[in-house]
Structure formats: C-alpha cells, structure tokens
PDB file of N, CA and C in Angstrom:
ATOM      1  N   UNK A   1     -18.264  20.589 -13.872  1.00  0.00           N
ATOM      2  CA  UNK A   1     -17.911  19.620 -12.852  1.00  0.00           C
ATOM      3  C   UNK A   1     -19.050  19.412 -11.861  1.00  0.00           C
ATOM      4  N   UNK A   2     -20.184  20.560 -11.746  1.00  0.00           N
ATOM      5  CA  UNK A   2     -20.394  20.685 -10.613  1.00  0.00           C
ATOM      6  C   UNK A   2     -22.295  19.357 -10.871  1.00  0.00           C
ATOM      7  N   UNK A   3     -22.534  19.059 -12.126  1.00  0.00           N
ATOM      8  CA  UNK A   3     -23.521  18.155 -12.644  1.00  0.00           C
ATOM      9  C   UNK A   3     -22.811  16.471 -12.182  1.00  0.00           C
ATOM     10  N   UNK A   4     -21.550  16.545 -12.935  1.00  0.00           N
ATOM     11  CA  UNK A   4     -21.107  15.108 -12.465  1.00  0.00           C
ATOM     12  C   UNK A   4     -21.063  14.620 -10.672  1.00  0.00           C
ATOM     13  N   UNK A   5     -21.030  16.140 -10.072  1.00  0.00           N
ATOM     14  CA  UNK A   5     -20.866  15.673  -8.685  1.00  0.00           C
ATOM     15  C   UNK A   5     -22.340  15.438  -7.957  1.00  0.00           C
ATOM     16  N   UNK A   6     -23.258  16.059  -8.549  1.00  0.00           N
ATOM     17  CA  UNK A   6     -24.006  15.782  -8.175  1.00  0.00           C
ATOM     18  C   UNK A   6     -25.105  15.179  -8.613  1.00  0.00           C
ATOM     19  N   UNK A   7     -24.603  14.499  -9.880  1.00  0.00           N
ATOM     20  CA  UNK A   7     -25.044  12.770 -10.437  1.00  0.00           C
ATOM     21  C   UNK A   7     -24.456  11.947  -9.015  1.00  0.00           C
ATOM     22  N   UNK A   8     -23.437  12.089  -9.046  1.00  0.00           N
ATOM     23  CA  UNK A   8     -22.526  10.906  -8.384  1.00  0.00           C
ATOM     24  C   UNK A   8     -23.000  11.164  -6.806  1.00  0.00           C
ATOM     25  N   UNK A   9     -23.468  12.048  -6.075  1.00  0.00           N
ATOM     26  CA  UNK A   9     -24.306  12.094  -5.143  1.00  0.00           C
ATOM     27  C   UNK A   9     -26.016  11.488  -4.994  1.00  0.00           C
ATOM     28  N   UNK A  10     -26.485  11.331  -6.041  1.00  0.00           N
ATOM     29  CA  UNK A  10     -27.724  10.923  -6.192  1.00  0.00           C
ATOM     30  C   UNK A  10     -27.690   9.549  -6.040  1.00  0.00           C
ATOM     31  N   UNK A  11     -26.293   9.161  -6.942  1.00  0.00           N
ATOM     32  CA  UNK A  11     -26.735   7.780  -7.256  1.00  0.00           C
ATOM     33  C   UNK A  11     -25.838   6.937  -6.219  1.00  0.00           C
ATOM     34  N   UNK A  12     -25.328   7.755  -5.161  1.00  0.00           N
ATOM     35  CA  UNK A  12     -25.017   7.302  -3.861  1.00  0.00           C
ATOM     36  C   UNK A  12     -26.010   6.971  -3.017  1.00  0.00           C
ATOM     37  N   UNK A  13     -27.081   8.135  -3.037  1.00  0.00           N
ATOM     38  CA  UNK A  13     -28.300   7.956  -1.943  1.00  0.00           C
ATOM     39  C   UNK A  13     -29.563   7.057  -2.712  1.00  0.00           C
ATOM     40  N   UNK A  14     -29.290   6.780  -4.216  1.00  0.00           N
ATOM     41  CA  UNK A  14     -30.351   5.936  -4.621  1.00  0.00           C
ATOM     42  C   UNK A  14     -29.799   4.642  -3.874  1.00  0.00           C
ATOM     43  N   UNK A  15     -28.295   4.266  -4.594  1.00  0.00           N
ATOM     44  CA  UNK A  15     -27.646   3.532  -3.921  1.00  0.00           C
ATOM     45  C   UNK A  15     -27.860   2.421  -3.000  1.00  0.00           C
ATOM     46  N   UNK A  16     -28.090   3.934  -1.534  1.00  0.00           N
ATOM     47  CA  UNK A  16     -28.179   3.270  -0.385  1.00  0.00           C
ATOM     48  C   UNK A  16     -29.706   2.994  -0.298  1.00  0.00           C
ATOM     49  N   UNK A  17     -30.791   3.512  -0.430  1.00  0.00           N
ATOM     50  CA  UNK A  17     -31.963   3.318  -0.160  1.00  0.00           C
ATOM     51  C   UNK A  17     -31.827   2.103  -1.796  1.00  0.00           C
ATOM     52  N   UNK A  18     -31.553   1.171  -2.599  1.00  0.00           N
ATOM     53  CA  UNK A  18     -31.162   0.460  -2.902  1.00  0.00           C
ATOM     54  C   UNK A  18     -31.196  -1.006  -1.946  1.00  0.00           C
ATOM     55  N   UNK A  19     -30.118  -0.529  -1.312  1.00  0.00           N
ATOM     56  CA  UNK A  19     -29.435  -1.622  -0.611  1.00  0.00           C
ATOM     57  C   UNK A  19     -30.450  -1.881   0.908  1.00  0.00           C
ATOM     58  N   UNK A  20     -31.088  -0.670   1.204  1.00  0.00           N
ATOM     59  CA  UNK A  20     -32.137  -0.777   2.386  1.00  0.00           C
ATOM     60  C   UNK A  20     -33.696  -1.322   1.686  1.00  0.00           C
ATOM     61  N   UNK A  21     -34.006  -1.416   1.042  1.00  0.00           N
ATOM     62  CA  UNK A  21     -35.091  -2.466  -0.024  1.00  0.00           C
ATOM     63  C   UNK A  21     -35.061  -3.337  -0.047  1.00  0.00           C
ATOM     64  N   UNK A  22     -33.544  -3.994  -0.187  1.00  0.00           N
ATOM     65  CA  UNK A  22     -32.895  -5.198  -0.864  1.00  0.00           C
ATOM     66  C   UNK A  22     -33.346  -5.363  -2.256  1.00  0.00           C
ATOM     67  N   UNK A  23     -33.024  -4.456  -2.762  1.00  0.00           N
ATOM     68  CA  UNK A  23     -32.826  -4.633  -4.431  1.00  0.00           C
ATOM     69  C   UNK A  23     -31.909  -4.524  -4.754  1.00  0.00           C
ATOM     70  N   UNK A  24     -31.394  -5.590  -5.703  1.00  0.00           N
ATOM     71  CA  UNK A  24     -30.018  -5.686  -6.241  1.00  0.00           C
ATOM     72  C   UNK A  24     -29.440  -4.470  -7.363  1.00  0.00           C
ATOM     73  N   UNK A  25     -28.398  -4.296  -7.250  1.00  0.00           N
ATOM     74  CA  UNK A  25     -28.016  -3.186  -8.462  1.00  0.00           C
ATOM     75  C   UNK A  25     -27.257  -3.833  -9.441  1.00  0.00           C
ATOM     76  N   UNK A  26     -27.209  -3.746 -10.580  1.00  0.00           N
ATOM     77  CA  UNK A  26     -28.189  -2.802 -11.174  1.00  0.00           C
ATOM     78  C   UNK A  26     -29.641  -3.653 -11.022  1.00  0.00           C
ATOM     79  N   UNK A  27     -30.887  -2.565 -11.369  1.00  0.00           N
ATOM     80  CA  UNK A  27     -32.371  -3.563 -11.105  1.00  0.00           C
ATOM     81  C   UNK A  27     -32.514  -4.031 -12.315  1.00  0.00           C
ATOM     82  N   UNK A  28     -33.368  -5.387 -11.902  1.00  0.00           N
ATOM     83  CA  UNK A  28     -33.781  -5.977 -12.933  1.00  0.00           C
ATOM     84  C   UNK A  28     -34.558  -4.864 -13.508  1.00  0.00           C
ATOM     85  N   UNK A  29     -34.649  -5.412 -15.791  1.00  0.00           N
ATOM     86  CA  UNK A  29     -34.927  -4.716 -16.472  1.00  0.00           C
ATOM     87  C   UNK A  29     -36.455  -3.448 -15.435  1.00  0.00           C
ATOM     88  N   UNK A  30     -37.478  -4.213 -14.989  1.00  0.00           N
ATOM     89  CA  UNK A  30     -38.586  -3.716 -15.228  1.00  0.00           C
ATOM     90  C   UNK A  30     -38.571  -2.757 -14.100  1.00  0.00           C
ATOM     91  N   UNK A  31     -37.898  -3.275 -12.836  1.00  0.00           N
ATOM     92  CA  UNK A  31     -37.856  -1.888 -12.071  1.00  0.00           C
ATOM     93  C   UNK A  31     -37.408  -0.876 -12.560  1.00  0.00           C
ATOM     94  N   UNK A  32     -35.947  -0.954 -13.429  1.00  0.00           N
ATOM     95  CA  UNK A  32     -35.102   0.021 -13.852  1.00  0.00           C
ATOM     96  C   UNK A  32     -35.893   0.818 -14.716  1.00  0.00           C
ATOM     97  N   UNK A  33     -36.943   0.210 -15.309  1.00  0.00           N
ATOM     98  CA  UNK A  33     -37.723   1.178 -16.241  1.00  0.00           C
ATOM     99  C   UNK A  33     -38.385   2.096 -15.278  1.00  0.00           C
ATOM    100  N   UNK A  34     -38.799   1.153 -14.197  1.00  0.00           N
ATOM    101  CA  UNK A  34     -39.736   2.115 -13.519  1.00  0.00           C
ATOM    102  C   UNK A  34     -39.159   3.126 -13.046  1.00  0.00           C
ATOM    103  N   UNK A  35     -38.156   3.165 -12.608  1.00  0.00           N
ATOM    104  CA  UNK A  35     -37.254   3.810 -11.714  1.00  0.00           C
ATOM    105  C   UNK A  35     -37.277   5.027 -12.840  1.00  0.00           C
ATOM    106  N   UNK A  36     -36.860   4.330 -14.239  1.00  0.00           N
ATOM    107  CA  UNK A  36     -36.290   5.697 -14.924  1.00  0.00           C
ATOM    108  C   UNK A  36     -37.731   6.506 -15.512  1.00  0.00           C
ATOM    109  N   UNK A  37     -38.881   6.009 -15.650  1.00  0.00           N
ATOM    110  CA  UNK A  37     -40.389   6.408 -15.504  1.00  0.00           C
ATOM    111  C   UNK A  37     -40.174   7.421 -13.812  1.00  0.00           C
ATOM    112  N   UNK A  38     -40.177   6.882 -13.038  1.00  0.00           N
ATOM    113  CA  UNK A  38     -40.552   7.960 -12.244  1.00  0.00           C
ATOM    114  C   UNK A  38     -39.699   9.118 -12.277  1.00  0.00           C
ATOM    115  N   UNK A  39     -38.410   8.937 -12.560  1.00  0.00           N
ATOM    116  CA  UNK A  39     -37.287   9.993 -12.531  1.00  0.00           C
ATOM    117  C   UNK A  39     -37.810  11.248 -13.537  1.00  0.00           C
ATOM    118  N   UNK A  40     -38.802  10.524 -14.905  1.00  0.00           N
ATOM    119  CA  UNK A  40     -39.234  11.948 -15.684  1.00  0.00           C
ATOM    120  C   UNK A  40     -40.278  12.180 -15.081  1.00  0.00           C
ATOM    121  N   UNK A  41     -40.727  11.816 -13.932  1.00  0.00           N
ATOM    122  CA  UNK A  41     -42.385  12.402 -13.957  1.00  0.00           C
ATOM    123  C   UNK A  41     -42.112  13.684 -12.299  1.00  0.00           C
ATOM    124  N   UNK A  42     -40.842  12.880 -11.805  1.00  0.00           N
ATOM    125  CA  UNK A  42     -40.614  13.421 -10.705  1.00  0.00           C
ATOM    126  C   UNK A  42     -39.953  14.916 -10.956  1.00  0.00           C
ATOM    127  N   UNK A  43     -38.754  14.810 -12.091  1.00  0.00           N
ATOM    128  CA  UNK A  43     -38.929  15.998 -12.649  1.00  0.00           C
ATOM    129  C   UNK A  43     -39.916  17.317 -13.163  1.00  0.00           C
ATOM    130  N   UNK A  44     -40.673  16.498 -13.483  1.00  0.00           N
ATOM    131  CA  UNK A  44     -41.613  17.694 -13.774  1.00  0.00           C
ATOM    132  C   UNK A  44     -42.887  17.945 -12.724  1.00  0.00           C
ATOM    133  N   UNK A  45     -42.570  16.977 -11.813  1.00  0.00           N
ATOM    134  CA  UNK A  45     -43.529  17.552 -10.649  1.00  0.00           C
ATOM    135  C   UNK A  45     -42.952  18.931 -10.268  1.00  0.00           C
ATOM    136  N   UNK A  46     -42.051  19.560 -10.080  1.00  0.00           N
ATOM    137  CA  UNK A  46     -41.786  20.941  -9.553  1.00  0.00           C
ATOM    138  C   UNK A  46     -42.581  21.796 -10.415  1.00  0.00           C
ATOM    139  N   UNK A  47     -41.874  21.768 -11.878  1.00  0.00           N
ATOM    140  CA  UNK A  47     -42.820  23.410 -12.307  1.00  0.00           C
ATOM    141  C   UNK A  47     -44.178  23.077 -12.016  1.00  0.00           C
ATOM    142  N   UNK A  48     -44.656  21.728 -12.500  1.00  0.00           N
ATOM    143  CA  UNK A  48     -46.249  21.492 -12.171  1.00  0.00           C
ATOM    144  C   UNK A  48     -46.589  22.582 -10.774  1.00  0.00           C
ATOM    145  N   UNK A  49     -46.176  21.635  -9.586  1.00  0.00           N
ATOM    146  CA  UNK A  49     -46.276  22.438  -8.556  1.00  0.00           C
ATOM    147  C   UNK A  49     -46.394  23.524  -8.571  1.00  0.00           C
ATOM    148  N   UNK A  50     -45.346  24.551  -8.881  1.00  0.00           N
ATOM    149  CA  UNK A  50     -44.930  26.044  -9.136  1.00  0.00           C
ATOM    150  C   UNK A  50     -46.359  26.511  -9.871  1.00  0.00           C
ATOM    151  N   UNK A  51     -46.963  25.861 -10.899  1.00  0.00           N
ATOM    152  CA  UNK A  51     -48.092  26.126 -11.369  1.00  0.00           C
ATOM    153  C   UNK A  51     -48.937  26.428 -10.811  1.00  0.00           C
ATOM    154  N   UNK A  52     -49.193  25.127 -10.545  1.00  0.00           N
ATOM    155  CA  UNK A  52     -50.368  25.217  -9.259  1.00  0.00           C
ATOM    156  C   UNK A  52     -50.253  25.955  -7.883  1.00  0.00           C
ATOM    157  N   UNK A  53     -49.668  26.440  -7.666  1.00  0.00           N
ATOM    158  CA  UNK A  53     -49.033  27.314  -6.291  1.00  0.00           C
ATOM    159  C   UNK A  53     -49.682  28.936  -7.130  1.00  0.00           C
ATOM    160  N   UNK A  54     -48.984  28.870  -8.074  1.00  0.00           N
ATOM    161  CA  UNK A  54     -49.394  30.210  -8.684  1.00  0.00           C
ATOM    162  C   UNK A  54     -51.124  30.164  -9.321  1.00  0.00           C
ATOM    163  N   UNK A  55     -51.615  29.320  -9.615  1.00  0.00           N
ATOM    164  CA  UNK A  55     -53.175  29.377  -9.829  1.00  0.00           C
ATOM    165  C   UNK A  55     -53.398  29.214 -10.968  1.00  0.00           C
ATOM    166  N   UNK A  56     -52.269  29.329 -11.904  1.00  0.00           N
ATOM    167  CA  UNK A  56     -52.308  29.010 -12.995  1.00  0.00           C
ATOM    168  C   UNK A  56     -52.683  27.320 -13.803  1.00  0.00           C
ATOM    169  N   UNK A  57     -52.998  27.498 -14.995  1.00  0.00           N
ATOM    170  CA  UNK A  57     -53.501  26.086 -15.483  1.00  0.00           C
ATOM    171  C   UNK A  57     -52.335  25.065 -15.852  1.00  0.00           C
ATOM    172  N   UNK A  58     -52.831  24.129 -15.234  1.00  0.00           N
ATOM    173  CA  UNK A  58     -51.626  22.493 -14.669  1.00  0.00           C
ATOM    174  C   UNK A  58     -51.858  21.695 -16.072  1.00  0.00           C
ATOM    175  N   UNK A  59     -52.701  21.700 -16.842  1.00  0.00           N
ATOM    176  CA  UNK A  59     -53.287  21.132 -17.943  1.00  0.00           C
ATOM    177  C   UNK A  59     -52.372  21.732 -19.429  1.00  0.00           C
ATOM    178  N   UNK A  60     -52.838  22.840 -19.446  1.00  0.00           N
ATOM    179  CA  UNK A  60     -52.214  23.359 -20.782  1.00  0.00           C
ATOM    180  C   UNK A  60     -50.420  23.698 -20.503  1.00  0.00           C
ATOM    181  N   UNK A  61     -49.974  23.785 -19.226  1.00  0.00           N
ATOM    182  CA  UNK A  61     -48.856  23.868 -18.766  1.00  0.00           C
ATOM    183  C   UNK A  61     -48.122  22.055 -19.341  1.00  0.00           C
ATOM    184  N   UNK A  62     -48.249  21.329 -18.579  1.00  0.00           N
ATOM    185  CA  UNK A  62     -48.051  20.139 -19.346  1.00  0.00           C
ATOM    186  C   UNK A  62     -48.457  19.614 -20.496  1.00  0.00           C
ATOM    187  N   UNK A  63     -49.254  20.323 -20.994  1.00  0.00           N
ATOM    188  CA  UNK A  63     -49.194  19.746 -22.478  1.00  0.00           C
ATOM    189  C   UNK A  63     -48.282  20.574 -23.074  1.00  0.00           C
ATOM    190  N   UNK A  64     -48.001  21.783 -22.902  1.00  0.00           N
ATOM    191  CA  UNK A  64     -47.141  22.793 -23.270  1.00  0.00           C
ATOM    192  C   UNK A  64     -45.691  22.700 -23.582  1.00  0.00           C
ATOM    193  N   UNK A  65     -45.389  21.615 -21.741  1.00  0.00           N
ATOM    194  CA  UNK A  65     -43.716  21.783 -21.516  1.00  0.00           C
ATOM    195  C   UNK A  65     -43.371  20.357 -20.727  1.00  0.00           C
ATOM    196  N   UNK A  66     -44.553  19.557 -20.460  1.00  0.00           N
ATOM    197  CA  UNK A  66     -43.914  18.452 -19.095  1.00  0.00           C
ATOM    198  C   UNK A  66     -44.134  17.140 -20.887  1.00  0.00           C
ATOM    199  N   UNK A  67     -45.200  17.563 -21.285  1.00  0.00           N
ATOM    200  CA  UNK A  67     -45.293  16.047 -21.959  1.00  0.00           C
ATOM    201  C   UNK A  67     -44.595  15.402 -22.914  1.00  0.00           C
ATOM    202  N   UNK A  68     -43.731  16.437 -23.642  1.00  0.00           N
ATOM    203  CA  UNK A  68     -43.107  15.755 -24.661  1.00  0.00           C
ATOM    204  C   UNK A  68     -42.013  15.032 -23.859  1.00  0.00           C
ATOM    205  N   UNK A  69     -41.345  15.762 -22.690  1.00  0.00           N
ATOM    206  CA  UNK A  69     -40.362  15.645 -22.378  1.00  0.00           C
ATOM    207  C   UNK A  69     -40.516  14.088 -21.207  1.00  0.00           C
ATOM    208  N   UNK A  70     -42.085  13.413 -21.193  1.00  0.00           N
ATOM    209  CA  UNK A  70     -42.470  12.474 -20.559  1.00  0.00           C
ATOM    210  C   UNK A  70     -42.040  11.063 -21.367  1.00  0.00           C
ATOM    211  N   UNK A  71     -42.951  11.676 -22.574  1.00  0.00           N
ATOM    212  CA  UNK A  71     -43.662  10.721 -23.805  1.00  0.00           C
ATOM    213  C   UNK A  71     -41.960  10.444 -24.775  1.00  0.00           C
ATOM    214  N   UNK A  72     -41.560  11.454 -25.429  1.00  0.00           N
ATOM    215  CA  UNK A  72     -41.041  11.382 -26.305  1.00  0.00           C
ATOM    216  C   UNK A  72     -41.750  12.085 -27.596  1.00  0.00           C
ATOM    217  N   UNK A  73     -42.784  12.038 -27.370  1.00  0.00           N
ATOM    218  CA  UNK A  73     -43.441  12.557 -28.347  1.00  0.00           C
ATOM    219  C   UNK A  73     -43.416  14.277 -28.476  1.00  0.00           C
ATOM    220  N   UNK A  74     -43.425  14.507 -29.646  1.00  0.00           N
ATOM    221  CA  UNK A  74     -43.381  16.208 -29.750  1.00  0.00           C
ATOM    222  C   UNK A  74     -44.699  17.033 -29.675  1.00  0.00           C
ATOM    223  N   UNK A  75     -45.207  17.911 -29.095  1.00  0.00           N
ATOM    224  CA  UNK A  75     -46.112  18.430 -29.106  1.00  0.00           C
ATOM    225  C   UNK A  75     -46.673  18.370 -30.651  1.00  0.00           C
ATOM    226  N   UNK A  76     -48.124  18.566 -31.006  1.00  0.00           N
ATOM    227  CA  UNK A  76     -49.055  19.007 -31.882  1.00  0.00           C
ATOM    228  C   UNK A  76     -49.512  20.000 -32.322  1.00  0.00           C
ATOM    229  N   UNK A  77     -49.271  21.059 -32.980  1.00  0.00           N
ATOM    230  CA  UNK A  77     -49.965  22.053 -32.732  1.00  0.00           C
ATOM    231  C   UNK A  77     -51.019  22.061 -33.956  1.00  0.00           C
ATOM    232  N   UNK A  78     -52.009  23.107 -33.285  1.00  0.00           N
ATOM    233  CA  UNK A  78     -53.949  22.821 -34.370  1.00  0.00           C
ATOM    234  C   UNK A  78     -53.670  23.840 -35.581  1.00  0.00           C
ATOM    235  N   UNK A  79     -52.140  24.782 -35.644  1.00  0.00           N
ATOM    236  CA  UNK A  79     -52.296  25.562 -37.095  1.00  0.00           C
ATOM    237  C   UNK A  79     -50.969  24.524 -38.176  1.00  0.00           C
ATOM    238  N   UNK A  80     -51.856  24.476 -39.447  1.00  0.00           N
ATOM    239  CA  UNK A  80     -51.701  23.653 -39.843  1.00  0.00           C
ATOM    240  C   UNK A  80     -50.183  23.940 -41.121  1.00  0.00           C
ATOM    241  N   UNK A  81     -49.972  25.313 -40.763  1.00  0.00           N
ATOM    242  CA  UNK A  81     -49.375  25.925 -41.741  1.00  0.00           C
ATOM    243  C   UNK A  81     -47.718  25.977 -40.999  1.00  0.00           C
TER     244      UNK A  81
END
C-alpha cells in the first residue's frame, strides 16, 4: 500500500508545480517524454552521488548499474564465453 501512496503523493506535487508552469495535464507528447527522461536520470542521480561522496569511480559505476536501466539497453560484457 505504502508505494501506491506515495505514487499518488508525487503526482500531487508534480501536479501542482504543473499547474504553477501552466502546463496542461496530461503534457503534450514531447514534454511527457521529457519529464519521463528526467524521472530515469533523476533516479539514478542518488547512488551516482553516494559514489562520488565515497571516492569511488562514477564511470564504471554507471556503466555497471545506472545505464541499462537509462537506455534500455543491457550491459556488454568483453568475455565472450
């Protein structure tokens, strides 16, 4: 229960900062893409962060765990077996 409530909280405060823009809901196609483009990138700004806070590498970390989940695409890996 506790995911649906706080979908339904988000998309209250997108909502309102929505309606303070003056963008109509639902957005036309190309914002809505954008919107849903930033929603995966904004996600994975935290562990990024967390990365980089810890000193660790931001590079092989997202290729690791942020990009498929950006792209769609599945990681590569170089052994061939």
């Amino acid at each position: 229960m506790k995911p649906y409530l706080v979908a339904l909280g988000i998309g209250l405060l997108v909502g309102a900062l929505y309606s303070l823009l003056g963008t109509r809901s639902p957005a036309p196609p190309a914002i809505a893409l954008l919107g849903l483009l930033g929603m995966l990138l904004g996600e994975q700004a935290v562990p990024l962060a967390r990365q980089a806070l810890k000193g660790q590498e931001v590079i092989a970390f997202w290729k690791a765990n942020c990009a498929a989940r950006v792209t769609g695409v599945p990681p590569t890996t170089d052994d061939p077996s």
